[in-house]
N, C-alpha and C. Protein backbone atom coordinates (compact mmCIF):
# COMPACT_ATOMS: atom_id res chain seq x y z
N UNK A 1 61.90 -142.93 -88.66
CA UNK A 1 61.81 -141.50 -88.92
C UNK A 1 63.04 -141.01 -89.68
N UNK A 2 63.94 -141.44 -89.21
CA UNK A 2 65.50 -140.70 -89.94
C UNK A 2 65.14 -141.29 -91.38
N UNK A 3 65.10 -143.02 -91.77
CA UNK A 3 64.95 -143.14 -92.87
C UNK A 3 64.06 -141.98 -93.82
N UNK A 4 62.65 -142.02 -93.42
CA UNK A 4 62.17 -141.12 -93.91
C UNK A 4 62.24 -139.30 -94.12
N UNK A 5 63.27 -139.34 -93.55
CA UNK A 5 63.91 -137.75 -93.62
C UNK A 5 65.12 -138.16 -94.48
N UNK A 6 65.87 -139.18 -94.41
CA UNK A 6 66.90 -139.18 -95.56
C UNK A 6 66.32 -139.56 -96.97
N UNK A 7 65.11 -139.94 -97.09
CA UNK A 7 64.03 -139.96 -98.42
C UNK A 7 64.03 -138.62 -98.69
N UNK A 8 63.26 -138.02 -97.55
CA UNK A 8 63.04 -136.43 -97.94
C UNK A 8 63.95 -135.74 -98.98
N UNK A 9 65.61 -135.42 -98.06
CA UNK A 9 66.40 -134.98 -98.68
C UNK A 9 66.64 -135.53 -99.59
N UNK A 10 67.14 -136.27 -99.81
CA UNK A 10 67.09 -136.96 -101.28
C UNK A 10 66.20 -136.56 -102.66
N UNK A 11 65.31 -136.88 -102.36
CA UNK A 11 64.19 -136.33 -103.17
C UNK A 11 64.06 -134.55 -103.45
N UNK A 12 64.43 -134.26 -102.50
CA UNK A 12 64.70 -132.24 -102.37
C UNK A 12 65.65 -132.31 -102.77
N UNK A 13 67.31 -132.92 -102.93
CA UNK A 13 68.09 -132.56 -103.77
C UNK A 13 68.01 -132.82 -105.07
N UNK A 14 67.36 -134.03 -105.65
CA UNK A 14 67.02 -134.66 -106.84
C UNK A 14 65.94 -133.39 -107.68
N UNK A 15 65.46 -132.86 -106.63
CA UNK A 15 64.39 -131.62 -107.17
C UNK A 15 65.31 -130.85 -107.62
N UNK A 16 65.91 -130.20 -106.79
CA UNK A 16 66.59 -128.86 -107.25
C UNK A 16 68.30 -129.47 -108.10
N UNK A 17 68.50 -130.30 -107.92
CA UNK A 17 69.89 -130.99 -109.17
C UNK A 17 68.39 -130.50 -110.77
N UNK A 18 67.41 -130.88 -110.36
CA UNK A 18 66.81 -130.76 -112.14
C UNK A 18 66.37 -129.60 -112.01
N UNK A 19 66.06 -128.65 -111.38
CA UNK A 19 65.40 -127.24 -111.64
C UNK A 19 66.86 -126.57 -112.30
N UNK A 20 67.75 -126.94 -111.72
CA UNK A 20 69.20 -126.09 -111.72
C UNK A 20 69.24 -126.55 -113.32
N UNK A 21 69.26 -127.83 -113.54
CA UNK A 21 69.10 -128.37 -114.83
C UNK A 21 68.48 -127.86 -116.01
N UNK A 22 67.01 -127.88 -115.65
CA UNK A 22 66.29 -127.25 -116.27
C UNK A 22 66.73 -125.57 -116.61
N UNK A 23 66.80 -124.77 -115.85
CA UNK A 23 67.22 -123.37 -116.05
C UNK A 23 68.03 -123.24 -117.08
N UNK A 24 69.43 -124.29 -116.32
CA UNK A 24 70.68 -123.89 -117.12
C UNK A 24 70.03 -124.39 -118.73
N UNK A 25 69.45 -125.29 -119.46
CA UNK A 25 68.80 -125.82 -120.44
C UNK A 25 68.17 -124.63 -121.17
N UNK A 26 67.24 -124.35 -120.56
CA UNK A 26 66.23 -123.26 -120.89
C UNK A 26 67.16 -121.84 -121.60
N UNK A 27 68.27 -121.54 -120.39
CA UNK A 27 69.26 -119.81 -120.58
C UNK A 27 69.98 -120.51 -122.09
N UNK A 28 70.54 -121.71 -122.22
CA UNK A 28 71.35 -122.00 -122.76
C UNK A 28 70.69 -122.28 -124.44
N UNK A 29 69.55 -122.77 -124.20
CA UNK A 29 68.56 -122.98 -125.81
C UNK A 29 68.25 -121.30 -126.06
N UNK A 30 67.45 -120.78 -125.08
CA UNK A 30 66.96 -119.61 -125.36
C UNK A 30 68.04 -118.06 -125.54
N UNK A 31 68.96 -118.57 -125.52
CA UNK A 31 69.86 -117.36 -125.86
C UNK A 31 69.90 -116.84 -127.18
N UNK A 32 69.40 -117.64 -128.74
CA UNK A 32 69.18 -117.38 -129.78
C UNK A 32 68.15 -116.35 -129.84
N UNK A 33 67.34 -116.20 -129.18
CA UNK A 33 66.21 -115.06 -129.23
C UNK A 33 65.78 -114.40 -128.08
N UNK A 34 66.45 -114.60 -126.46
CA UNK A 34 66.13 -113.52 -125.63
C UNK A 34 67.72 -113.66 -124.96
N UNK A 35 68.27 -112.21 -124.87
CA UNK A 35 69.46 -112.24 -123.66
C UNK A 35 68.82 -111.90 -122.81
N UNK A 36 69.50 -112.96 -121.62
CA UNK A 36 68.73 -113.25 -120.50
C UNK A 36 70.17 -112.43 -119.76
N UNK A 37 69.91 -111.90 -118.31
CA UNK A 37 71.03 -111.16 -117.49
C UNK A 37 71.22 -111.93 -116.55
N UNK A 38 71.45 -112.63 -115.61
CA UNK A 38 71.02 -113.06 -114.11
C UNK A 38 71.33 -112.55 -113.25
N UNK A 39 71.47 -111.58 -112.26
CA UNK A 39 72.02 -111.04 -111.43
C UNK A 39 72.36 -112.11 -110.47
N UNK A 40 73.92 -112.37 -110.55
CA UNK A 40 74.27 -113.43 -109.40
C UNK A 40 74.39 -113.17 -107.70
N UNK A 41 74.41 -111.96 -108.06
CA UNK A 41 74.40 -111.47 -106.10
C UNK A 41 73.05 -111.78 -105.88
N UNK A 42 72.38 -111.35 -106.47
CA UNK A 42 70.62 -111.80 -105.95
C UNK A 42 70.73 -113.06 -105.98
N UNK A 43 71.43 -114.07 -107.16
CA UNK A 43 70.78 -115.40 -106.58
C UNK A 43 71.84 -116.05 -105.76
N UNK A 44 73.59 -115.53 -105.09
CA UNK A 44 73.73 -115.64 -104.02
C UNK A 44 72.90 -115.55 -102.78
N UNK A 45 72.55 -113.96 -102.64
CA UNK A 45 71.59 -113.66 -101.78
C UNK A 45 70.53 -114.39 -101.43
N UNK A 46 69.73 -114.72 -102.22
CA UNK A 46 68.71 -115.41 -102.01
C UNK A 46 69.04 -117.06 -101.86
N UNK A 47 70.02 -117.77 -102.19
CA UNK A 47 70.54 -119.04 -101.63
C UNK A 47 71.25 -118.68 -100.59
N UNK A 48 71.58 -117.38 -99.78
CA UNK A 48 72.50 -117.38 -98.35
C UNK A 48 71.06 -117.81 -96.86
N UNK A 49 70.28 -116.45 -97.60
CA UNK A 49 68.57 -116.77 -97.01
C UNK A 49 68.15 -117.77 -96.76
N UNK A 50 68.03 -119.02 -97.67
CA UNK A 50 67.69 -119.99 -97.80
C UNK A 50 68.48 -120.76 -96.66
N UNK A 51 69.39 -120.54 -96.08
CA UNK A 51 70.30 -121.04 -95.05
C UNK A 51 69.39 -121.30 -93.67
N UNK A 52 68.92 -120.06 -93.01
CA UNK A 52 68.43 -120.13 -92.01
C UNK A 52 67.12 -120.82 -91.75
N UNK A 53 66.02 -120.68 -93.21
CA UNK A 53 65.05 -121.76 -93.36
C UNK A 53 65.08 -122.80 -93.79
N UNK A 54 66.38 -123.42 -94.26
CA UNK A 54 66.48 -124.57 -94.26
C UNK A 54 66.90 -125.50 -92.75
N UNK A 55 67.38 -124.80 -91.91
CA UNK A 55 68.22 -125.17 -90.36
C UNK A 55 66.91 -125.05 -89.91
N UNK A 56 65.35 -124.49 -89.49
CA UNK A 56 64.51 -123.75 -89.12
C UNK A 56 63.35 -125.54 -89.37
N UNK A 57 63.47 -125.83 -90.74
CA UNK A 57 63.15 -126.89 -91.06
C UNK A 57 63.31 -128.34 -90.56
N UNK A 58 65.19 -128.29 -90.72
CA UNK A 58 65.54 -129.59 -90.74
C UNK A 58 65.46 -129.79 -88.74
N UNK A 59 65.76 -128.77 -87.89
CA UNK A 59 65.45 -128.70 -86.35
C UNK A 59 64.09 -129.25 -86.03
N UNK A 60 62.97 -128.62 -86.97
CA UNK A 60 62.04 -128.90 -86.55
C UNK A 60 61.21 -130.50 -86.68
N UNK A 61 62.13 -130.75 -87.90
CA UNK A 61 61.68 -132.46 -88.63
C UNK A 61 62.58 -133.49 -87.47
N UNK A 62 63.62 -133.01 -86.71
CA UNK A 62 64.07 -133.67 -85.87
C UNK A 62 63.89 -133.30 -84.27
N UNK A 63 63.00 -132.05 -83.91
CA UNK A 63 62.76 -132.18 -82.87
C UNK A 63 61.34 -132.27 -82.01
N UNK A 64 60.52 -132.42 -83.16
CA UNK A 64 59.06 -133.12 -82.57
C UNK A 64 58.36 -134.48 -83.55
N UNK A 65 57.47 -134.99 -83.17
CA UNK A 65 57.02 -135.49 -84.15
C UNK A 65 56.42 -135.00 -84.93
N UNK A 66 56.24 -135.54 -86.00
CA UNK A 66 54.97 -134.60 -87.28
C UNK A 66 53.60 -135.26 -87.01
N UNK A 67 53.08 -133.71 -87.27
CA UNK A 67 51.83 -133.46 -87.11
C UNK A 67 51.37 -132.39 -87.79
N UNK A 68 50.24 -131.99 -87.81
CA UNK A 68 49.61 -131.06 -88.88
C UNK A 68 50.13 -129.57 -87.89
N UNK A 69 49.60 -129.62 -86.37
CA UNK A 69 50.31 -128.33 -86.20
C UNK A 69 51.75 -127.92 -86.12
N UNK A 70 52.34 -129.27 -86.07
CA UNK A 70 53.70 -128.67 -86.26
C UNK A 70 54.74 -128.45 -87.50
N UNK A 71 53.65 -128.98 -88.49
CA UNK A 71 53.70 -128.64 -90.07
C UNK A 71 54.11 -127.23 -90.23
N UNK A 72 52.57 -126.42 -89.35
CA UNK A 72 52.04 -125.26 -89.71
C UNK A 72 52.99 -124.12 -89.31
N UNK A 73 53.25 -124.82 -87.74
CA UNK A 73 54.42 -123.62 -86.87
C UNK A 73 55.88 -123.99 -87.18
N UNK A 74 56.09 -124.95 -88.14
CA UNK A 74 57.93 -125.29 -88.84
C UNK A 74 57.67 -124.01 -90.05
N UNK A 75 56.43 -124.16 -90.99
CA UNK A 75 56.37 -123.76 -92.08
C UNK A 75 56.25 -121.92 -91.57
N UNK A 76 55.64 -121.26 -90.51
CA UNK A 76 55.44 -120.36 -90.29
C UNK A 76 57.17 -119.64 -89.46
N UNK A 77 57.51 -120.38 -89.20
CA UNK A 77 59.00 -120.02 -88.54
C UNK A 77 60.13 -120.00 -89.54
N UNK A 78 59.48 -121.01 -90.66
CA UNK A 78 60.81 -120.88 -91.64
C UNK A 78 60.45 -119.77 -92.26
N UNK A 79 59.61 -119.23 -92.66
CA UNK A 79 58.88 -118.19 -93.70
C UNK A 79 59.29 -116.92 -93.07
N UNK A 80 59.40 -116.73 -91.69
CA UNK A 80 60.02 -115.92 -90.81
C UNK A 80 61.73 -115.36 -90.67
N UNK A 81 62.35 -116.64 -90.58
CA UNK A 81 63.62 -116.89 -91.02
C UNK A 81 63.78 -116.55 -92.02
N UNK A 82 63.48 -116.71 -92.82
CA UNK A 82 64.02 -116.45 -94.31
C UNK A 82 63.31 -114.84 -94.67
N UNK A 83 62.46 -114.29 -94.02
CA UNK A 83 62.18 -113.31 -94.54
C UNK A 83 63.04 -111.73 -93.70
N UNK A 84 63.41 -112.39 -92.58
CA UNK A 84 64.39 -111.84 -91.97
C UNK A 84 65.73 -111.48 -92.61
N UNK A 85 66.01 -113.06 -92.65
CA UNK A 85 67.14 -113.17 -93.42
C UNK A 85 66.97 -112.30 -94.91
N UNK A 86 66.12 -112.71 -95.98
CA UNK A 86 66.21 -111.54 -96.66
C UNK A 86 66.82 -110.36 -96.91
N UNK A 87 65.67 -109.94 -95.81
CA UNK A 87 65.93 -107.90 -95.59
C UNK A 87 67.42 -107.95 -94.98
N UNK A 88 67.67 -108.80 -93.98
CA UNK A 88 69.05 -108.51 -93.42
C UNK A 88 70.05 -108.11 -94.59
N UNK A 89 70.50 -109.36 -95.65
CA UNK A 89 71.29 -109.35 -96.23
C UNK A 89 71.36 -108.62 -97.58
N UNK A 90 70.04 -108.14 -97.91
CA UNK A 90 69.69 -107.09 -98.96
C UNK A 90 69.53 -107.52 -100.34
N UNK A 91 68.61 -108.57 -100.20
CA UNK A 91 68.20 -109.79 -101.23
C UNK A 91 67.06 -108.99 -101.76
N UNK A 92 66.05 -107.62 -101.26
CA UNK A 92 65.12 -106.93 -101.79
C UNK A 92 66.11 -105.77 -102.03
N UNK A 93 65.21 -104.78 -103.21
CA UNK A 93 65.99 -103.71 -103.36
C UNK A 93 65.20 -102.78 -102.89
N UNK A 94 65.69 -101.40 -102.80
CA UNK A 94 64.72 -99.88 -102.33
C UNK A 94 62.94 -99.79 -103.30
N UNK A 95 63.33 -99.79 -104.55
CA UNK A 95 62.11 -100.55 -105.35
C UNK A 95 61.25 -101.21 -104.49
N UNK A 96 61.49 -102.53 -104.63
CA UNK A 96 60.93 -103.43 -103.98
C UNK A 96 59.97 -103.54 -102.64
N UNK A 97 61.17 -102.68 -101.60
CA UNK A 97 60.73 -102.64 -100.09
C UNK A 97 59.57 -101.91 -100.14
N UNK A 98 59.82 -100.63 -100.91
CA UNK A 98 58.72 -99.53 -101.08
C UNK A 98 57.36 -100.24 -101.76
N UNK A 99 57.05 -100.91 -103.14
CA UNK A 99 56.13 -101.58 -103.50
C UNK A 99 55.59 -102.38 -102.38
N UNK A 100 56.70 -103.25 -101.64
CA UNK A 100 55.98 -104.56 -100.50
C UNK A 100 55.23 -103.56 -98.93
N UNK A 101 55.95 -102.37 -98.58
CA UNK A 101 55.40 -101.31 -97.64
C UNK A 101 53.99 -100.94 -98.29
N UNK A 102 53.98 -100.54 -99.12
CA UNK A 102 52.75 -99.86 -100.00
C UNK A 102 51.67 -100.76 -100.09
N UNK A 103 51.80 -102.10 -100.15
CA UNK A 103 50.93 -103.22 -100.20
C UNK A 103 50.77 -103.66 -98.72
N UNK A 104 51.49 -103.71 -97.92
CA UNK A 104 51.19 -103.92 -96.21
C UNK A 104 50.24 -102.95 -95.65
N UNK A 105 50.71 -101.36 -96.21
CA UNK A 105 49.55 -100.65 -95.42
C UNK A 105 48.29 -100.23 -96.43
N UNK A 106 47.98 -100.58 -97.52
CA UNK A 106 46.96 -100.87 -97.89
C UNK A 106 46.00 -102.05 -97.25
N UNK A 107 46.60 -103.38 -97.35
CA UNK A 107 46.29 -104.03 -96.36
C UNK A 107 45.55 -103.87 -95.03
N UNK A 108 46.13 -102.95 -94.52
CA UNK A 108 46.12 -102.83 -92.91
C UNK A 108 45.28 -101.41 -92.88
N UNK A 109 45.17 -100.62 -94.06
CA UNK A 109 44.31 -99.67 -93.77
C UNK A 109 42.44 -100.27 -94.21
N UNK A 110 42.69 -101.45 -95.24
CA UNK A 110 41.23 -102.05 -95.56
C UNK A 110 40.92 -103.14 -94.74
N UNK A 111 42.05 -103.08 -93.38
CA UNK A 111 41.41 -104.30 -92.33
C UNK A 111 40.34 -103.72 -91.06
């Protein structure tokens, strides 16, 4: 099992070493014809988030065996975590909250 969780990671860092790759590639060709902005507090923010569903994950890959329901309730707890985490740290803006409210009780008024 550990072997196969140190595959995992591996392979999840090898992912995101080339997405990071890719981006930086992409901002760096495409600057001849679009300025691009990045707001780095947001993508602090949103890699601080990423903290608690990643711990939410790696607990859960080491404290049961895998199985389809415990796929479902790792994947539903991290999605939780992190969406907590989110709002906590102010990774959405006033914009935002208001659009995602507006879409919840639409939701909940056509249920």
């Amino acid at each position: 099992m550990r072997t196969s969780l140190t595959l995992i990671c591996l392979a999840a860092m090898t992912t995101l070493v080339s997405y990071i790759l890719l981006f930086a590639m992409t901002m760096i060709r495409s600057r001849v014809v679009l300025t691009w902005r990045v707001p780095m507090k947001a993508v602090v923010r949103v890699a601080v988030a990423c903290l608690p569903l990643s711990v939410v994950l790696v607990v859960a890959q080491w404290a049961a065996e895998p199985s389809w329901p415990m796929a479902i309730a790792a994947f539903l707890l991290a999605f939780l975590a992190y969406s907590v985490a989110i709002l906590t740290i102010g990774g959405i803006d006033a914009e935002e909250r208001a659009w995602l409210a507006a879409r919840v009780r639409g939701a909940l008024q056509r249920s």
